[in-house]
Protein backbone atom coordinates (compact mmCIF):
# COMPACT_ATOMS: atom_id res chain seq x y z
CA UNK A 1 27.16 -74.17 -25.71
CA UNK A 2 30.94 -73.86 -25.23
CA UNK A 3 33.77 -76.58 -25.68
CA UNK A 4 36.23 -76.39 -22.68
CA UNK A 5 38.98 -79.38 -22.35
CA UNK A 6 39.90 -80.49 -18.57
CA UNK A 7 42.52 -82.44 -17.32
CA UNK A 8 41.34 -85.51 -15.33
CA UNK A 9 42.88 -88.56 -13.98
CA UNK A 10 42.29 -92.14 -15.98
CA UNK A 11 40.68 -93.33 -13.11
CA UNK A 12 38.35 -90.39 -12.58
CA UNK A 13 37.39 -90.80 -16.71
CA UNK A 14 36.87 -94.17 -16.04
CA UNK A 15 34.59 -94.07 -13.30
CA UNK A 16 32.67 -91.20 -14.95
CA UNK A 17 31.95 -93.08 -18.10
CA UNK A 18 30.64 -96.38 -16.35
CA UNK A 19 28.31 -94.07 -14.36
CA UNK A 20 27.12 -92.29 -17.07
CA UNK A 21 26.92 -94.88 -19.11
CA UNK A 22 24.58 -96.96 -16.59
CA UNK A 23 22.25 -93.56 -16.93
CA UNK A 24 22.14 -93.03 -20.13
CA UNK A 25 23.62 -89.93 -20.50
CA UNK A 26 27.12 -88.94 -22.07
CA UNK A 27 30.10 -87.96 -20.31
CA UNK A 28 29.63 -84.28 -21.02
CA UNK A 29 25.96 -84.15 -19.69
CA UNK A 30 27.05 -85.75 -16.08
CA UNK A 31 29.91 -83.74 -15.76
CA UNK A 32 27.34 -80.44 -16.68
CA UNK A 33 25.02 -82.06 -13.98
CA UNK A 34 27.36 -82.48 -11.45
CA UNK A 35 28.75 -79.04 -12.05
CA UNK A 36 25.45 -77.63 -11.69
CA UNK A 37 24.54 -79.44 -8.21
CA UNK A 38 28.40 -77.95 -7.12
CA UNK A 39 27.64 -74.73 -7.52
CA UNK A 40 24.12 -75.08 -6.24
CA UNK A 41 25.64 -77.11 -3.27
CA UNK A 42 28.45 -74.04 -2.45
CA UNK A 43 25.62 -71.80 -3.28
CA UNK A 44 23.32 -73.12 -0.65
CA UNK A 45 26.46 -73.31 2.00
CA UNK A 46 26.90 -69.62 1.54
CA UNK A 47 23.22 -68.77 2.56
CA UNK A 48 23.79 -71.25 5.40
CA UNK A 49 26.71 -69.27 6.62
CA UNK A 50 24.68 -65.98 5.85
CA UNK A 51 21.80 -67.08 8.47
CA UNK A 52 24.58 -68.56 11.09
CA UNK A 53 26.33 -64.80 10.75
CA UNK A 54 22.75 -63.58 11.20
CA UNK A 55 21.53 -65.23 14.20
CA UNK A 56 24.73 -64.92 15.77
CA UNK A 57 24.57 -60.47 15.22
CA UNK A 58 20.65 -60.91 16.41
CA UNK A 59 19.63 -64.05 18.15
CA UNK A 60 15.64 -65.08 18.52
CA UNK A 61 14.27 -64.21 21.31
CA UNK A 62 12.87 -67.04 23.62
CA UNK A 63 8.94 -65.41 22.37
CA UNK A 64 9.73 -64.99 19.26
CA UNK A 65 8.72 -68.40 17.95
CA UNK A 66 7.12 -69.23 21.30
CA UNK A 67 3.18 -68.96 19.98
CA UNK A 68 4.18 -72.15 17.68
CA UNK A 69 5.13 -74.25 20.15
CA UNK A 70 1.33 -76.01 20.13
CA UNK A 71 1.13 -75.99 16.62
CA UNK A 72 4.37 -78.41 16.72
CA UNK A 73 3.68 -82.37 16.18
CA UNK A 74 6.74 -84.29 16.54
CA UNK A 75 5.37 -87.51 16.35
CA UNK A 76 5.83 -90.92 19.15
């Protein structure tokens, strides 16, 4: 694992020590978690965008997902 030093505000520190003190964790292991679900987070956006680009080059057509309109159960 590699040391890296960032710059953060007191108040940001602060916050991010009660938290990870109420977990259980250190300071270092929530900011590697939250780091983690960032780049998973922007990850996921960019396949988002991917399928929006996609659908909007080649729409469905209406049949397309047509034969599973029975096998849909949406509930009362």
């Amino acid at each position: 694992m590699r040391t890296v030093q960032l710059t953060l505000d007191e108040g940001l520190v602060a916050e991010v020590d009660k938290v990870a003190e109420k977990l259980g964790t250190t300071r270092s292991a929530f900011a590697r978690q939250a780091l983690r679900a960032a780049l998973a987070r922007l990850a996921e956006r960019s396949l988002e965008k991917k399928h929006r680009e996609g659908y909007l080059k080649k729409p469905a057509s209406a049949r397309e997902f047509g034969s599973w309109e029975s096998e849909q159960a949406w509930g009362d």
